[in-house]
C-alpha atoms as a PDB file:
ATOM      1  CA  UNK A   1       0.000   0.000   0.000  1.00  0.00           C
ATOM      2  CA  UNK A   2       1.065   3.148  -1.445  1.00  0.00           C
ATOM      3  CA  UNK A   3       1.259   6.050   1.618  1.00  0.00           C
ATOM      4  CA  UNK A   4      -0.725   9.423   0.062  1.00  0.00           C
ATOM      5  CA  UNK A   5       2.391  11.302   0.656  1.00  0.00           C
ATOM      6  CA  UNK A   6       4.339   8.924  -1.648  1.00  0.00           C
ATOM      7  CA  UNK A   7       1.282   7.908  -4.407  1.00  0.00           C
ATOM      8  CA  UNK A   8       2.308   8.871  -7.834  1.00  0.00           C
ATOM      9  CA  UNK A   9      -0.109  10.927 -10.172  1.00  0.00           C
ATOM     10  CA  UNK A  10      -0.306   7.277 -12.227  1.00  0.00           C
ATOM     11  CA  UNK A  11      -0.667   5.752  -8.532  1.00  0.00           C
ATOM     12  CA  UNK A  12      -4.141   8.177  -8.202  1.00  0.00           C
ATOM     13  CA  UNK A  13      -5.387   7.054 -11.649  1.00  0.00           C
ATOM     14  CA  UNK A  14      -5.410   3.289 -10.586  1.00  0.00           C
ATOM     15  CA  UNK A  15      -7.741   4.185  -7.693  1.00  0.00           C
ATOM     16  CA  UNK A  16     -10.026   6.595  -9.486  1.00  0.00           C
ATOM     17  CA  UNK A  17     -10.639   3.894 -12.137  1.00  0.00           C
ATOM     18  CA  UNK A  18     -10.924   0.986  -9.384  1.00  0.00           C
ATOM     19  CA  UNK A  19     -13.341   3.430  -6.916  1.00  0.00           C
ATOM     20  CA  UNK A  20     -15.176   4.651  -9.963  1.00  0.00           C
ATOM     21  CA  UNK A  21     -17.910   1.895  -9.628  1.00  0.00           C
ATOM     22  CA  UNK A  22     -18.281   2.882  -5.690  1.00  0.00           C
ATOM     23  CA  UNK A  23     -21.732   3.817  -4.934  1.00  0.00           C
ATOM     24  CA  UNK A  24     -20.423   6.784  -3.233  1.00  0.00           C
ATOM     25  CA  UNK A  25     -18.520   8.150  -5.920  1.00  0.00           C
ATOM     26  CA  UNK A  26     -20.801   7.313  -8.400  1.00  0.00           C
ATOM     27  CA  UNK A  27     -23.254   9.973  -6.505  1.00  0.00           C
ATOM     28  CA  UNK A  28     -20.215  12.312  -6.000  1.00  0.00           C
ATOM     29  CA  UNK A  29     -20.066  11.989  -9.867  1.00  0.00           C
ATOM     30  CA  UNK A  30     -23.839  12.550 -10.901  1.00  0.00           C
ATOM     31  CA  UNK A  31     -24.236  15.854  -7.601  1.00  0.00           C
ATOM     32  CA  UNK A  32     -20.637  17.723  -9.275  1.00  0.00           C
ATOM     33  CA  UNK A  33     -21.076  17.156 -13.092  1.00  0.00           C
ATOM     34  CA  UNK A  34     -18.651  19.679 -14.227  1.00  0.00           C
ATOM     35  CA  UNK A  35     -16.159  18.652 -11.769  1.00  0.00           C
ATOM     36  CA  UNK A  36     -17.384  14.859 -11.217  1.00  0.00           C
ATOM     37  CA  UNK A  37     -13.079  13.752 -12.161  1.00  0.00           C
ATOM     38  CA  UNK A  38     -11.390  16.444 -10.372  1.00  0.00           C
ATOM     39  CA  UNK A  39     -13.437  16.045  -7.039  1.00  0.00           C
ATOM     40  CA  UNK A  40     -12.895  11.905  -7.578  1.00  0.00           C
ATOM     41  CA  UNK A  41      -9.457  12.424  -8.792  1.00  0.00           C
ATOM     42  CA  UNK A  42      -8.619  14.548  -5.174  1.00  0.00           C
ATOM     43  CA  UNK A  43     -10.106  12.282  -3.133  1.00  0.00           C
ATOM     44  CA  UNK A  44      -8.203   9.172  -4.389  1.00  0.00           C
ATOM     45  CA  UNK A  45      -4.716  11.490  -4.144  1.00  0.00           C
ATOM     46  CA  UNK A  46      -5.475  11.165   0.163  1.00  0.00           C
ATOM     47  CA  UNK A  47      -7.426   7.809   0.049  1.00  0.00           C
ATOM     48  CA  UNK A  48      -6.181   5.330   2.807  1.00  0.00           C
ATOM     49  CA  UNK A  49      -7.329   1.931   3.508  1.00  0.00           C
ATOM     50  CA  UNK A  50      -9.715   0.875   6.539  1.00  0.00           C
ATOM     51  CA  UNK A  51     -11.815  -1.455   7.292  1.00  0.00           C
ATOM     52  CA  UNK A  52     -15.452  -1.055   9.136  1.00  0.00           C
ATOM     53  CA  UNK A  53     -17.937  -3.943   9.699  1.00  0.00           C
ATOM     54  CA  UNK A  54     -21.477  -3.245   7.858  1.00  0.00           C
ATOM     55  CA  UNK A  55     -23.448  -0.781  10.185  1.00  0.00           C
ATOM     56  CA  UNK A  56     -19.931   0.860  11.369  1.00  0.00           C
ATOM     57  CA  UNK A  57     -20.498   4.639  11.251  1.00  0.00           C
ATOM     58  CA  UNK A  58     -17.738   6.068   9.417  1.00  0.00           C
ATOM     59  CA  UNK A  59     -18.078   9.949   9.941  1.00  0.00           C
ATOM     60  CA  UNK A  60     -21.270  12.049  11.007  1.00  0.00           C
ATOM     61  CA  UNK A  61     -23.079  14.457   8.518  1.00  0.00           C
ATOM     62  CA  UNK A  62     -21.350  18.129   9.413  1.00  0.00           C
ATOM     63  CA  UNK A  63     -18.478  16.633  11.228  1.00  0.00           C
ATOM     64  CA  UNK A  64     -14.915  18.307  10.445  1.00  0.00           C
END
């Protein structure tokens, strides 16, 4: 696993086309149409790996 300090621009592209199919991004995608690869392209660039059992909550609407 690649550390986001250390991930390569080609590194990025990998994930974006391997997240691209994520329900999440997909509505990232569809809500910022003019920005939809940028916005999925900057989020893959910071991605890390973690795992959370189904029902886990991951972050709360509004928190920073």
């Amino acid at each position: 696993m690649v550390d986001p300090f250390e991930r390569t621009y080609e590194d990025t592209q990998t994930l974006a086309i391997l997240t691209r199919t994520m329900q999440f991004f997909q509505e990232l995608n569809r809500k910022n149409i003019n920005q939809s690869e940028r916005v999925h392209e900057r989020c893959c660039a910071v991605l890390r790996y973690e795992f959370f059992h189904k029902g886990d909550i991951v972050f709360n609407a509004g928190e920073k």
